[in-house]
Every structure is written in C-alpha cells, then in structure tokens.
PDB file of N, CA and C in Angstrom:
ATOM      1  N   UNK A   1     -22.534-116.657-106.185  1.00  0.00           N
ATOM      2  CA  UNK A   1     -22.034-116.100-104.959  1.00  0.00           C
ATOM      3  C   UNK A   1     -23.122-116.174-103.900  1.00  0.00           C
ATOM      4  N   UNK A   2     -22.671-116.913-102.638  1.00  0.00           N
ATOM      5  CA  UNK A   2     -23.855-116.588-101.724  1.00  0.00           C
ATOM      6  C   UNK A   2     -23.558-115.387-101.158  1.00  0.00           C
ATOM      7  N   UNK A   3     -24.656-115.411-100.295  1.00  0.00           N
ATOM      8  CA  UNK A   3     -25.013-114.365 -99.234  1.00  0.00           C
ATOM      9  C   UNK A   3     -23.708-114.141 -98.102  1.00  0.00           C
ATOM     10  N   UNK A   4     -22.610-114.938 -97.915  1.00  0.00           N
ATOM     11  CA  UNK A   4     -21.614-115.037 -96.626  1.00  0.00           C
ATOM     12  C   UNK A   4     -20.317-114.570 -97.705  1.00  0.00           C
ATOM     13  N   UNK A   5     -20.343-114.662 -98.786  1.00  0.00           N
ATOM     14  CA  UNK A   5     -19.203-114.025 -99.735  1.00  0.00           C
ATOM     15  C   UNK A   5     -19.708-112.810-100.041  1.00  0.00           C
ATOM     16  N   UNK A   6     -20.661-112.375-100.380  1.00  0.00           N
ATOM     17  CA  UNK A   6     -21.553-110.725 -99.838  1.00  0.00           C
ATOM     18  C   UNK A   6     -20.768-110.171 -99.261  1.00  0.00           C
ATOM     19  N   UNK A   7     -21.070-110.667 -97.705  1.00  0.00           N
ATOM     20  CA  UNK A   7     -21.023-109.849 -96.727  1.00  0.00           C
ATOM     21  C   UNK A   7     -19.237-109.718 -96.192  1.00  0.00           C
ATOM     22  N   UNK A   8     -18.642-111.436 -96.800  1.00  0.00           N
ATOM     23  CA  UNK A   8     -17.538-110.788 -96.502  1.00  0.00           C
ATOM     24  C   UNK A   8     -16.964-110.185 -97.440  1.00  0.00           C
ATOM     25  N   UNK A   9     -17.377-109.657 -98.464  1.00  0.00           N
ATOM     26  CA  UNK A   9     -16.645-109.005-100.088  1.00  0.00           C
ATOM     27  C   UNK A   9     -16.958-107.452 -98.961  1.00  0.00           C
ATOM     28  N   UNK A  10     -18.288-107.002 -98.544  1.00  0.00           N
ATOM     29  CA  UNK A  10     -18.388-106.065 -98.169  1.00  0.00           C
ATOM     30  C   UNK A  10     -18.019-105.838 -97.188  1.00  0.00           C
ATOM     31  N   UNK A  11     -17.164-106.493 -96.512  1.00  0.00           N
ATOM     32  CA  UNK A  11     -16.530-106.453 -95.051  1.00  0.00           C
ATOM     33  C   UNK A  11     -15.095-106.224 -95.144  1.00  0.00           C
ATOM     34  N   UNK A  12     -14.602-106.807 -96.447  1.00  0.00           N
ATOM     35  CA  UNK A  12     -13.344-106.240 -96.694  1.00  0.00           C
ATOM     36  C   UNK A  12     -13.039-105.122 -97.641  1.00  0.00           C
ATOM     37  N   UNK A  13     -14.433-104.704 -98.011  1.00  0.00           N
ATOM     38  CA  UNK A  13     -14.260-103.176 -98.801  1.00  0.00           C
ATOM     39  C   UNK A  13     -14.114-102.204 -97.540  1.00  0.00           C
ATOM     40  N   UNK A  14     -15.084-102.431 -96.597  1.00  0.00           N
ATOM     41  CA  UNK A  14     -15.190-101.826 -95.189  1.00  0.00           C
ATOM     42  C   UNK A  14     -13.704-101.546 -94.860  1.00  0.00           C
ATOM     43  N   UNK A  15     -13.093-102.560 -94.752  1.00  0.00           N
ATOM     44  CA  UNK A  15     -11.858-102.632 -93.442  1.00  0.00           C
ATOM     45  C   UNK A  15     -11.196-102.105 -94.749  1.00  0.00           C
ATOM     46  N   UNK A  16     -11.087-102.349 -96.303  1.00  0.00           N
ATOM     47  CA  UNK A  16     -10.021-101.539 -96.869  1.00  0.00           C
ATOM     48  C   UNK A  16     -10.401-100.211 -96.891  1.00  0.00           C
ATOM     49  N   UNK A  17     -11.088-100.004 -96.577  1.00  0.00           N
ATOM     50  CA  UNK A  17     -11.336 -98.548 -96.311  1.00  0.00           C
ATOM     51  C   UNK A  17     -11.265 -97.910 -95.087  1.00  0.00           C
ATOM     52  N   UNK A  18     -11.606 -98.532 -94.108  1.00  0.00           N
ATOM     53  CA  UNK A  18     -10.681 -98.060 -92.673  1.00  0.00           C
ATOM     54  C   UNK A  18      -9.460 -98.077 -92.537  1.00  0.00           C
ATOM     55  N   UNK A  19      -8.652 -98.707 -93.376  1.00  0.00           N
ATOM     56  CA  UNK A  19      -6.810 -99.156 -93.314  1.00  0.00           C
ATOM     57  C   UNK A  19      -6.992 -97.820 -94.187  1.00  0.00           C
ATOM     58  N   UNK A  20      -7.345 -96.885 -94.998  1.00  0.00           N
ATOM     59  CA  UNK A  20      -7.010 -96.435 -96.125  1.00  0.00           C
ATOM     60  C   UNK A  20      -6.826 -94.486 -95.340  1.00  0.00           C
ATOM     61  N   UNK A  21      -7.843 -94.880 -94.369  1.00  0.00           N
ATOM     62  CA  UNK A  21      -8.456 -93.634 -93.744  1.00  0.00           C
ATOM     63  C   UNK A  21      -7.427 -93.295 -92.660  1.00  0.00           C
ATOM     64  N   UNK A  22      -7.137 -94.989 -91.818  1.00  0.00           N
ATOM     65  CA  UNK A  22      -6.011 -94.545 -90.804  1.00  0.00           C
ATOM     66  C   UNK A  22      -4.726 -94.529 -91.868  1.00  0.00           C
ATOM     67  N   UNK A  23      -4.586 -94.906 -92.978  1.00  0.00           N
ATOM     68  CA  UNK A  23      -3.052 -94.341 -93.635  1.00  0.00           C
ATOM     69  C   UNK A  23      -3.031 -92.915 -93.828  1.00  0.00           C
ATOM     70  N   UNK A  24      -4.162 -92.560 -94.335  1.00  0.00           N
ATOM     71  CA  UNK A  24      -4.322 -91.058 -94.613  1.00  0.00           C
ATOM     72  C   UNK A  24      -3.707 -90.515 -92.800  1.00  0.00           C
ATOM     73  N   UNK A  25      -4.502 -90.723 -91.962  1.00  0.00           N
ATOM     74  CA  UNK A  25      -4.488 -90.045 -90.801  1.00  0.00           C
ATOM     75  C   UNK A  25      -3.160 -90.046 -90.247  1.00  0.00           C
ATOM     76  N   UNK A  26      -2.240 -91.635 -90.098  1.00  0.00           N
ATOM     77  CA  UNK A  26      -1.344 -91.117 -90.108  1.00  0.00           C
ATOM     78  C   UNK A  26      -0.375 -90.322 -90.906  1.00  0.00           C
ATOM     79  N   UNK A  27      -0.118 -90.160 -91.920  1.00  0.00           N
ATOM     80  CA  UNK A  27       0.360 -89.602 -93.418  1.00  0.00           C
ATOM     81  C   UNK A  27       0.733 -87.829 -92.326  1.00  0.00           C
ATOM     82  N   UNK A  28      -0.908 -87.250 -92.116  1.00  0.00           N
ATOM     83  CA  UNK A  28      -1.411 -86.324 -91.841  1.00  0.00           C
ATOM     84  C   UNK A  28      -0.460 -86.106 -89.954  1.00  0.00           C
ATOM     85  N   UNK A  29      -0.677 -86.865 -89.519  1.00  0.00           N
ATOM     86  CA  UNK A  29       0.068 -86.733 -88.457  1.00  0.00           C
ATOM     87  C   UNK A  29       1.478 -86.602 -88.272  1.00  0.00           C
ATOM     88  N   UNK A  30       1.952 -87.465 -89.233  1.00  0.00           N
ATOM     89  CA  UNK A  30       2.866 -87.346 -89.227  1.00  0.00           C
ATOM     90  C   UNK A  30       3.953 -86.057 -89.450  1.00  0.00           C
ATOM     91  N   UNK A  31       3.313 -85.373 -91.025  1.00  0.00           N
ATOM     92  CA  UNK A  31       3.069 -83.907 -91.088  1.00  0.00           C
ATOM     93  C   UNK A  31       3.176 -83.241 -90.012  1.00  0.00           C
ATOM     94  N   UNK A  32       2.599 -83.168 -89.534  1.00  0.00           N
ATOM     95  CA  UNK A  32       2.005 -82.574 -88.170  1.00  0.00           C
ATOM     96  C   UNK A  32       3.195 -82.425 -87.069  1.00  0.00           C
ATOM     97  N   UNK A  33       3.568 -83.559 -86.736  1.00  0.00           N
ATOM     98  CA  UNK A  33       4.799 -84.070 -85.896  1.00  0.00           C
ATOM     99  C   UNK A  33       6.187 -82.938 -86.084  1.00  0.00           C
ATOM    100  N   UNK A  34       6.244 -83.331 -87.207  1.00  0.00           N
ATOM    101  CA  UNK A  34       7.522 -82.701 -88.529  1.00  0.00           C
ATOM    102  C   UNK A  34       7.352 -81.264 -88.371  1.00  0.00           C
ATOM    103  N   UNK A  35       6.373 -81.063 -88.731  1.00  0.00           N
ATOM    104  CA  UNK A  35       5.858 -79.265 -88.329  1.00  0.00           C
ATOM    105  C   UNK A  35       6.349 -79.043 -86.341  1.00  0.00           C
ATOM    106  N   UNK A  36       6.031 -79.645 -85.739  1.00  0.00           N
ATOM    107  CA  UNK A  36       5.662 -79.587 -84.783  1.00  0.00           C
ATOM    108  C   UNK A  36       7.236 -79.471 -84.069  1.00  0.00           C
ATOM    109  N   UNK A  37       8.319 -80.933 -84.628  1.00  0.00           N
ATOM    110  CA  UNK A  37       9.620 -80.285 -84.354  1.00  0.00           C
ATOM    111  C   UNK A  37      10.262 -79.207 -84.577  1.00  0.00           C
ATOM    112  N   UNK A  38      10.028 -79.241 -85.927  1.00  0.00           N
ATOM    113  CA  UNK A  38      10.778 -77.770 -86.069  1.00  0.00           C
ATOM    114  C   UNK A  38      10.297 -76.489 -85.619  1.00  0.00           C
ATOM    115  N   UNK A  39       8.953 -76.014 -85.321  1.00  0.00           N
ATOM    116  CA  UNK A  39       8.901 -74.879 -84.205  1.00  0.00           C
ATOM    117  C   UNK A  39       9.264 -75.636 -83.063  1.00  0.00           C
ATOM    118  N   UNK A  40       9.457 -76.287 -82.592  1.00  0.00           N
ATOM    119  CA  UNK A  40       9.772 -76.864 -80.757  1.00  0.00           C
ATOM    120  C   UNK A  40      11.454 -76.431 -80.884  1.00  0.00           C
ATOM    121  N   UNK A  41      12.322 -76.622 -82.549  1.00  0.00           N
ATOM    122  CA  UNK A  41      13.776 -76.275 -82.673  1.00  0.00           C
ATOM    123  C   UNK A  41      13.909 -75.143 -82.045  1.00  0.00           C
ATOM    124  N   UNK A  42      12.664 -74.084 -83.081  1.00  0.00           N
ATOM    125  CA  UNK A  42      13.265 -72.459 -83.665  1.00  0.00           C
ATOM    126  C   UNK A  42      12.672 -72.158 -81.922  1.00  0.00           C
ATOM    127  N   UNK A  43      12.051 -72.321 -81.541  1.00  0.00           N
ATOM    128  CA  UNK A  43      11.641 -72.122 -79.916  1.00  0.00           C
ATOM    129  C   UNK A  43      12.325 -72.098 -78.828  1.00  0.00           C
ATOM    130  N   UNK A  44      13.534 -73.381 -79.033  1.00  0.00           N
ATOM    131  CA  UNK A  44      14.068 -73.673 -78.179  1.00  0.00           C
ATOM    132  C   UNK A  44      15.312 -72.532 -78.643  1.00  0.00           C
ATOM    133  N   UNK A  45      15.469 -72.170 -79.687  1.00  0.00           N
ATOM    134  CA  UNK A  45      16.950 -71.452 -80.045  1.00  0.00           C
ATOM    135  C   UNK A  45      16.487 -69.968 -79.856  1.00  0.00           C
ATOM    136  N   UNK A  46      14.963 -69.406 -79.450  1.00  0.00           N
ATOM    137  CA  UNK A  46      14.886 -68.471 -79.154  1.00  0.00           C
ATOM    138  C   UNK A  46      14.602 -68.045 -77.491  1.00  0.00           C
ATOM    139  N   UNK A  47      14.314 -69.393 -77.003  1.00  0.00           N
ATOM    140  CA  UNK A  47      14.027 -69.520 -75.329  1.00  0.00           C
ATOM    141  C   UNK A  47      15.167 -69.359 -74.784  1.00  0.00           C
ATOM    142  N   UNK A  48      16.061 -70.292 -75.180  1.00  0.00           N
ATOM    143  CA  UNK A  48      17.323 -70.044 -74.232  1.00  0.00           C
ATOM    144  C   UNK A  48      18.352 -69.124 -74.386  1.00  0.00           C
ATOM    145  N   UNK A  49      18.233 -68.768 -75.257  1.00  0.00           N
ATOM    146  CA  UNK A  49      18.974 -67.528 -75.112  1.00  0.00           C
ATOM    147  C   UNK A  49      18.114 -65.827 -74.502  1.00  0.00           C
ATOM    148  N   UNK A  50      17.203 -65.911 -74.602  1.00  0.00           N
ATOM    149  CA  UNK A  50      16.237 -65.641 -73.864  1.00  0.00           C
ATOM    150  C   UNK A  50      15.878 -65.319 -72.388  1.00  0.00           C
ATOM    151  N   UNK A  51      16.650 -66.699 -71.642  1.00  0.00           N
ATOM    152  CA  UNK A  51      16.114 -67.143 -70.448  1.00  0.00           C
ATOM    153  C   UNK A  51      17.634 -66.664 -69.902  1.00  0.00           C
ATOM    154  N   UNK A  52      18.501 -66.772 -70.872  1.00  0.00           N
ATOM    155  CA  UNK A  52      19.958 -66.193 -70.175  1.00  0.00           C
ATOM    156  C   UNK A  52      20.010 -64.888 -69.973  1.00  0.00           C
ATOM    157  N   UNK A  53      19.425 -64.574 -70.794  1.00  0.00           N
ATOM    158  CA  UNK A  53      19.537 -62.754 -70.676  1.00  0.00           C
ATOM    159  C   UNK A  53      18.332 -62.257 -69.462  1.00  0.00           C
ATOM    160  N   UNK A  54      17.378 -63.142 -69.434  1.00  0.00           N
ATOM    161  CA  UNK A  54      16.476 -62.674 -68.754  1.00  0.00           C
ATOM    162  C   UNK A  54      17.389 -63.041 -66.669  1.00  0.00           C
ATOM    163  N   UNK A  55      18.126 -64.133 -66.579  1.00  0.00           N
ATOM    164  CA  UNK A  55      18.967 -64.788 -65.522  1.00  0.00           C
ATOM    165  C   UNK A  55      19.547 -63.479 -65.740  1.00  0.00           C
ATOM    166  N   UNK A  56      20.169 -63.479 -66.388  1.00  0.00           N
ATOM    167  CA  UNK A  56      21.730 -62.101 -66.198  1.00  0.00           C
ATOM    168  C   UNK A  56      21.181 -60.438 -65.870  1.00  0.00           C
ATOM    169  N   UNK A  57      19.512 -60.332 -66.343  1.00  0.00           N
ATOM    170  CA  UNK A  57      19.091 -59.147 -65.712  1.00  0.00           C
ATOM    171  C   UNK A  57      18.663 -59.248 -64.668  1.00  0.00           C
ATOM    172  N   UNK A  58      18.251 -60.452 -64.163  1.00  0.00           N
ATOM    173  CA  UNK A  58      17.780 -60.486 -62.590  1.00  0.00           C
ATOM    174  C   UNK A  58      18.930 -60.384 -61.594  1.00  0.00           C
ATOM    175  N   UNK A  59      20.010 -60.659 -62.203  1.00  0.00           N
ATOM    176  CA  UNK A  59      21.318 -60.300 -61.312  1.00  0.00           C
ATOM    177  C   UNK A  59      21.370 -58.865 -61.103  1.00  0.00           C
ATOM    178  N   UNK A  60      21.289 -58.202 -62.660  1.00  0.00           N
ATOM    179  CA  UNK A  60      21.952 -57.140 -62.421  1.00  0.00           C
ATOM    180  C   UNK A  60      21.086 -56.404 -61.435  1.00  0.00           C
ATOM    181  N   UNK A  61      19.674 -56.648 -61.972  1.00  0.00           N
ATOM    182  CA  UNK A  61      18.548 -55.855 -61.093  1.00  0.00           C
ATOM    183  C   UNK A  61      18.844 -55.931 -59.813  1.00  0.00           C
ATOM    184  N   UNK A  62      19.034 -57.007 -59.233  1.00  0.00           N
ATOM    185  CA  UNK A  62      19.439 -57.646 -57.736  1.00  0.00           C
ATOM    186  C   UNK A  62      20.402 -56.711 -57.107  1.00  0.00           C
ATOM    187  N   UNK A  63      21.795 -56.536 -58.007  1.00  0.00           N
ATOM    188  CA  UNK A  63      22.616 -55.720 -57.554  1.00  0.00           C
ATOM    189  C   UNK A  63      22.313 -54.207 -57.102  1.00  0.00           C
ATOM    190  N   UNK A  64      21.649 -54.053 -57.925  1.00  0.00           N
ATOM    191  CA  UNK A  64      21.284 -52.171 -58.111  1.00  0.00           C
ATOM    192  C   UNK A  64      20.301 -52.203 -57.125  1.00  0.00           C
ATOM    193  N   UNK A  65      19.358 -53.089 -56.793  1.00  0.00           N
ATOM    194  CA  UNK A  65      18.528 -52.829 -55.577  1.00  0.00           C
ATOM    195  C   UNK A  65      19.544 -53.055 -54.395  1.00  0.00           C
ATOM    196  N   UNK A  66      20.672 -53.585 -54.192  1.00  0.00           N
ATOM    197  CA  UNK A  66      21.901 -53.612 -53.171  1.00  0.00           C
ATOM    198  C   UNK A  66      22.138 -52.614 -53.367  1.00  0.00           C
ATOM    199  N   UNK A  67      22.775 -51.742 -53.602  1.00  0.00           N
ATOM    200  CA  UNK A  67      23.627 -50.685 -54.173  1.00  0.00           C
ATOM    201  C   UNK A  67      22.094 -49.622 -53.577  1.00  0.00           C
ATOM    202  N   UNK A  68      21.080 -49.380 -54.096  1.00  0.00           N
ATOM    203  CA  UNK A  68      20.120 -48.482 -53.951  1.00  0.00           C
ATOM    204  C   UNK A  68      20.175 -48.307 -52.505  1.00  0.00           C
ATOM    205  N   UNK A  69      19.798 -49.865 -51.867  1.00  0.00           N
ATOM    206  CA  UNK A  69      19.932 -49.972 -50.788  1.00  0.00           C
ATOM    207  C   UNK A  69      20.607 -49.324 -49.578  1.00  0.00           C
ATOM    208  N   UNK A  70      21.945 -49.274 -50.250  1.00  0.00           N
ATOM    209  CA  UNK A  70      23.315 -48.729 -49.571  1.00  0.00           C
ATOM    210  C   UNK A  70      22.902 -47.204 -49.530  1.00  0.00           C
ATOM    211  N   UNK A  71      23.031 -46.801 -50.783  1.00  0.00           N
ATOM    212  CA  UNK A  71      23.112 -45.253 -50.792  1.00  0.00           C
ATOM    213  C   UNK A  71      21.092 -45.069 -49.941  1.00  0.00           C
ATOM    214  N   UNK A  72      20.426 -45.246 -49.865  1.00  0.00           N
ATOM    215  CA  UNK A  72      19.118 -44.988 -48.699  1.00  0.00           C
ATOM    216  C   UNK A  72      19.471 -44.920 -47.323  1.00  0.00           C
ATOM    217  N   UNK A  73      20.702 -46.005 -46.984  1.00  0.00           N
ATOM    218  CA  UNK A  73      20.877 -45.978 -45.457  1.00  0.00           C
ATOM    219  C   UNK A  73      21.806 -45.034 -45.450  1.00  0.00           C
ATOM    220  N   UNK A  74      22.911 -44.657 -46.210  1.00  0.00           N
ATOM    221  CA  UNK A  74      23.857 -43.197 -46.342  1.00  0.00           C
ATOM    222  C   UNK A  74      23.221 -42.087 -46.556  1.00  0.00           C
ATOM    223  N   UNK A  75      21.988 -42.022 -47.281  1.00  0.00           N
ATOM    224  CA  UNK A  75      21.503 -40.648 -47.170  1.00  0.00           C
ATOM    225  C   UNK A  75      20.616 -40.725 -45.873  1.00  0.00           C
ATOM    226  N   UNK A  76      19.702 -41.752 -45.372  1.00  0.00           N
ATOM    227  CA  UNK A  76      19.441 -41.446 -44.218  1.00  0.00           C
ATOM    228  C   UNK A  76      20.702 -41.275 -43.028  1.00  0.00           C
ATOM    229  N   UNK A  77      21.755 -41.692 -43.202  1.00  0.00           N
ATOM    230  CA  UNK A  77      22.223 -41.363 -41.695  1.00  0.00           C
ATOM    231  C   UNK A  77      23.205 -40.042 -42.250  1.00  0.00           C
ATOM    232  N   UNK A  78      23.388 -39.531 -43.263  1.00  0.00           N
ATOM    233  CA  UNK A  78      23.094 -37.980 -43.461  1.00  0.00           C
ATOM    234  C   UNK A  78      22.576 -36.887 -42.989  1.00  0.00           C
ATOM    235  N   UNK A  79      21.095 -37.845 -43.199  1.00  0.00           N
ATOM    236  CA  UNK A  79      19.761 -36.527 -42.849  1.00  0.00           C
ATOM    237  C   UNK A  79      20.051 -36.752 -41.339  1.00  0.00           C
ATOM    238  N   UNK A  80      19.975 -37.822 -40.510  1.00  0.00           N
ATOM    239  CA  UNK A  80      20.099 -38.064 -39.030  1.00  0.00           C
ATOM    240  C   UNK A  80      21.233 -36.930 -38.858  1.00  0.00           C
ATOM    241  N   UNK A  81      22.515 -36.794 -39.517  1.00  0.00           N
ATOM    242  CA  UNK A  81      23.729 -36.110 -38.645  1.00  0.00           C
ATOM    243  C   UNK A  81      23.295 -34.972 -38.949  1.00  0.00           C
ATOM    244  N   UNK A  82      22.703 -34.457 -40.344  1.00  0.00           N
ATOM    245  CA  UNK A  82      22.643 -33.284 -39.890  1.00  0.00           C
ATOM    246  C   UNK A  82      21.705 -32.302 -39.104  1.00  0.00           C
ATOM    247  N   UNK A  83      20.473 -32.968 -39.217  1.00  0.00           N
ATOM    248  CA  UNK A  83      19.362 -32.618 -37.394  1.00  0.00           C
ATOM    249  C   UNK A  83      19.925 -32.633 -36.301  1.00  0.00           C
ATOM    250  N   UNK A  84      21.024 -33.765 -36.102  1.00  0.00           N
ATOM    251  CA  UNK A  84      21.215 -33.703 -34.931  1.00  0.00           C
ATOM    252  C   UNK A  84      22.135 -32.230 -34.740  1.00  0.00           C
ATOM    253  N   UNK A  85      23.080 -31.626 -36.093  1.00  0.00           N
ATOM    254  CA  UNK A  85      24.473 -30.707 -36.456  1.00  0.00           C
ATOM    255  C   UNK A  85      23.515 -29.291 -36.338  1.00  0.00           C
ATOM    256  N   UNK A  86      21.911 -29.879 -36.576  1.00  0.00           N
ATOM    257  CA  UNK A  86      20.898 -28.317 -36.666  1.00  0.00           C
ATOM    258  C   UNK A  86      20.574 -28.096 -35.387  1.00  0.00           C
ATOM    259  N   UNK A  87      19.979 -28.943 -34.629  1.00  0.00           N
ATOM    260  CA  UNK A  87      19.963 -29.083 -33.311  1.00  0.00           C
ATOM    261  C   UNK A  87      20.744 -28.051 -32.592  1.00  0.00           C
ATOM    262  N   UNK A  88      21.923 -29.163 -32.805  1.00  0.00           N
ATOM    263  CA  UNK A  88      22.869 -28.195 -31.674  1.00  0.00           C
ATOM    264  C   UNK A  88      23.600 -27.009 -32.111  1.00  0.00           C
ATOM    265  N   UNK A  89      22.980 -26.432 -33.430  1.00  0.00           N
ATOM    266  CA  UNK A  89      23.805 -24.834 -34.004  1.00  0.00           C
ATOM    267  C   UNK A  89      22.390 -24.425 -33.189  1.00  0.00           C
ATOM    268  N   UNK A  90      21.009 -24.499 -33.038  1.00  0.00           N
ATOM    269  CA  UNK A  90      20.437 -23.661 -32.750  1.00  0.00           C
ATOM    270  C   UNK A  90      20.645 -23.001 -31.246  1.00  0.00           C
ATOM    271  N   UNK A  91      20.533 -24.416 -31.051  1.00  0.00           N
ATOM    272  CA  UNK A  91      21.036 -24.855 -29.706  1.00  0.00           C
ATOM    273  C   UNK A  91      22.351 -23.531 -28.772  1.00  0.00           C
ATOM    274  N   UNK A  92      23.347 -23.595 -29.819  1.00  0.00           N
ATOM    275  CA  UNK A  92      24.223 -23.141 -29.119  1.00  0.00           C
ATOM    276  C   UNK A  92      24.138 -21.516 -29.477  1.00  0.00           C
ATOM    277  N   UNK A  93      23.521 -21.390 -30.988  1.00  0.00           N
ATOM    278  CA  UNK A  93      23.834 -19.886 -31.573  1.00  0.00           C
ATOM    279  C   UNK A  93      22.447 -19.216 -31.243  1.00  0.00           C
ATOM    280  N   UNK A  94      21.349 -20.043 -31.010  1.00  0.00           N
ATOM    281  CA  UNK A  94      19.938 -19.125 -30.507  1.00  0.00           C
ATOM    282  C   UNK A  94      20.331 -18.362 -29.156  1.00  0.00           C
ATOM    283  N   UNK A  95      20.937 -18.924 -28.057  1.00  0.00           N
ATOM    284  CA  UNK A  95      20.996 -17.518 -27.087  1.00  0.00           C
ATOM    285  C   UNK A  95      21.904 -16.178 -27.452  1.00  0.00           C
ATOM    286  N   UNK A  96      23.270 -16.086 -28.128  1.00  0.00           N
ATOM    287  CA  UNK A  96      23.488 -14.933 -28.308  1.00  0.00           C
ATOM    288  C   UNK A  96      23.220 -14.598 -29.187  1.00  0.00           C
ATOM    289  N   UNK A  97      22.376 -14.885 -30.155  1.00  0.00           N
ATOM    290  CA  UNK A  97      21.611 -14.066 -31.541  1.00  0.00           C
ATOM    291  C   UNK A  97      20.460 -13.389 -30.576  1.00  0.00           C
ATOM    292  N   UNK A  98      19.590 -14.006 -29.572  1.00  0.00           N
ATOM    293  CA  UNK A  98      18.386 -13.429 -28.847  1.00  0.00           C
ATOM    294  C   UNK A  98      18.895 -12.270 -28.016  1.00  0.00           C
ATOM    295  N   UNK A  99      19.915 -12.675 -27.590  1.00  0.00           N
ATOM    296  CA  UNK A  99      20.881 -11.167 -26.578  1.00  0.00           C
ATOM    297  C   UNK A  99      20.966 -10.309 -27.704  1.00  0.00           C
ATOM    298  N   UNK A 100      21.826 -10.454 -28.753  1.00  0.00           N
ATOM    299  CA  UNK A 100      22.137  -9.170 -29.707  1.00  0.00           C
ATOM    300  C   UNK A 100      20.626  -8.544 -30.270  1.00  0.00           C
ATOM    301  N   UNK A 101      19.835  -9.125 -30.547  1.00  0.00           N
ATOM    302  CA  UNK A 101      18.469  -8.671 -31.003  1.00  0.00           C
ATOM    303  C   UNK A 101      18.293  -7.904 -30.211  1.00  0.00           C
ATOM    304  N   UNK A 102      18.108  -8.339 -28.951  1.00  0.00           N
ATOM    305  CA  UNK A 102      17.355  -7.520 -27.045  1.00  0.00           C
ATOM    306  C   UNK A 102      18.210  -6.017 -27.129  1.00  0.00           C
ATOM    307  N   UNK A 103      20.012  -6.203 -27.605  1.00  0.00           N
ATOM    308  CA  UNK A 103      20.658  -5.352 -27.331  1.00  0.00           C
ATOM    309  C   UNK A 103      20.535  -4.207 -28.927  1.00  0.00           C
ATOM    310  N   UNK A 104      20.388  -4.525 -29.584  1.00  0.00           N
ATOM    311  CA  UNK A 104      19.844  -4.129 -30.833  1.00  0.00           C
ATOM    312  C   UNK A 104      18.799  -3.329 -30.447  1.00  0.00           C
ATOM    313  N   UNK A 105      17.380  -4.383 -30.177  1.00  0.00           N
ATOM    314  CA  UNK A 105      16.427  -2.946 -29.743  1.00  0.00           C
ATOM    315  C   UNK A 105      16.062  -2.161 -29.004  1.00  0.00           C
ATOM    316  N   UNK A 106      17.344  -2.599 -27.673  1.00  0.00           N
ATOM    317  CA  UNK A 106      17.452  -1.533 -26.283  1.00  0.00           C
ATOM    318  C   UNK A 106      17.942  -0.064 -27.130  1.00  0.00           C
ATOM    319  N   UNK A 107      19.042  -0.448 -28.100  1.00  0.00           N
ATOM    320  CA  UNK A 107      19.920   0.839 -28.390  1.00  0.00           C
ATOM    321  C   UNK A 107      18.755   1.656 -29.706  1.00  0.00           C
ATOM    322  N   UNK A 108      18.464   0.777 -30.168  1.00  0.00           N
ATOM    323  CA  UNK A 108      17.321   2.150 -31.199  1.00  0.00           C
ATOM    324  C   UNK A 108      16.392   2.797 -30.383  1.00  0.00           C
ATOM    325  N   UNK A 109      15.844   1.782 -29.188  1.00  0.00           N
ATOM    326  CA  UNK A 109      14.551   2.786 -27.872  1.00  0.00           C
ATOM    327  C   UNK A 109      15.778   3.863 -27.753  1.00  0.00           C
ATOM    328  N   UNK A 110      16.509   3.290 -27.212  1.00  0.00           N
ATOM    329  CA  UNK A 110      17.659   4.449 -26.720  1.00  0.00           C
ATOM    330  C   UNK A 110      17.751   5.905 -27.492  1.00  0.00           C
ATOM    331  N   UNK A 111      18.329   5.745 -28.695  1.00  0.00           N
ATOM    332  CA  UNK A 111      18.354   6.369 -29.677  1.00  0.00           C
ATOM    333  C   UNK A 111      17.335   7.373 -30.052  1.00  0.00           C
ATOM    334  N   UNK A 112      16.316   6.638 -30.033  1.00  0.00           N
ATOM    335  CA  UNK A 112      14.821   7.012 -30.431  1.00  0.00           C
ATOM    336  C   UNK A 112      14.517   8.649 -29.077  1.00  0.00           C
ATOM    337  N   UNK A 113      14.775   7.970 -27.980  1.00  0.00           N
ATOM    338  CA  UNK A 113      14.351   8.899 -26.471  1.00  0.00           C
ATOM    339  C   UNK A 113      15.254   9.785 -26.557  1.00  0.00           C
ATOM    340  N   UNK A 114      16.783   9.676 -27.111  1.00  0.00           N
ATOM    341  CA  UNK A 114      17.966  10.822 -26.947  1.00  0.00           C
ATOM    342  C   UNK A 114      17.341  11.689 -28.433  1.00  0.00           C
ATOM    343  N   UNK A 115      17.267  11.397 -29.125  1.00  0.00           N
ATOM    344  CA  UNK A 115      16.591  11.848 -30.437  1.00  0.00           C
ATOM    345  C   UNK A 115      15.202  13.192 -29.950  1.00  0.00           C
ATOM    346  N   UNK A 116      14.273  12.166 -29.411  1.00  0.00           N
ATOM    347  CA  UNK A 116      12.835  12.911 -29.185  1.00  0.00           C
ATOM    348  C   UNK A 116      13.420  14.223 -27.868  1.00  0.00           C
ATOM    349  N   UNK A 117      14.294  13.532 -26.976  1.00  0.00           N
ATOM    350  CA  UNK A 117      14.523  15.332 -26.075  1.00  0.00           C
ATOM    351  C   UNK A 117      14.999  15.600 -26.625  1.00  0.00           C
ATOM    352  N   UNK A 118      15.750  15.689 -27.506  1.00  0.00           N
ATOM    353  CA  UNK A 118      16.790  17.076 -28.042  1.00  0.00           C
ATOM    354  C   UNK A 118      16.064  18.416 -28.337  1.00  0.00           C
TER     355      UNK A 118
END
C-alpha cells in the first residue's frame, strides 16, 4: 500500500464518519421537529380558544364602560338638577323662614318685658 491509499483509506474513514455524525444529527432533529409539532398542536388548541374568550371579554368590557358611561352623565345631570332644585328652595323659603324667626324672637322679648312688669 502506498502512501496516497493511506491517506485516501483515511479520508474515507474521515468522511464516513462525518456522514455518520450528520445522520445522527439529523435522526436528532428530526426528533426535535416531531416534538416541536405537537406542542405548536396542543398550543394552538389552547390559544384559540383562548383568544376568543379573551375577543368576547373585550366586548363585554367595552359595553359596561358604555353603560358606566351613561349612568355618570345621569347621575351628573341629577346632581346638576338638584343644586339648581336647592338653589331655588333656599332661594324662595330663606325669606319667610328669616321673617318667622325675627317674629319668633320679637314675641319671646315681648313676653319676656310683659312677664318682668307684672
């Protein structure tokens, strides 16, 4: 054997052993892949149903902030009517409540002076 059957005896132990390493690797990948679909399945059968419920609460949420909405501008124009309903009771019932008071404590002085001459 010369020296050029050597090197290629050892050149094709080489390369059968790089073919041997990428069979392994793919073998291993492939694995891998296989693994890799079936969580991407169980993922997808837990995402989308998931993503619907999560769509169908952003509605509902949506609504109820409408609705919240509504009843804020009804209780504010509530509070508005009835300031304005306080307003004008004071408005109208503060002068003869201030007369009956005045006339209230004219008649006890009164009272008080017919009392002290006797």
């Amino acid at each position: 054997m010369s020296g050029t059957d050597v090197v290629l005896v050892a050149l094709t132990v080489v390369c059968l052993l790089a073919v041997a390493a990428l069979a392994v690797t793919v073998v291993q990948l492939r694995v891998g892949v296989r693994q890799l679909r079936g969580e991407l399945a169980r993922f997808h059968d837990t995402a989308v149903p998931a993503a619907v419920d999560l769509a169908s609460s952003a509605q509902l949420a949506a609504h109820q902030v409408e609705r919240l909405e509504n009843l804020i501008d009804v209780a504010s124009s509530v509070t508005d009517t009835m300031d304005s309903a306080t307003a004008a009771t004071v408005r109208v019932l503060s002068n003869p409540v201030i007369k009956t008071a005045a006339i209230a404590r004219g008649t006890r002085k009164a009272a008080r002076r017919l009392k002290s001459a006797e």
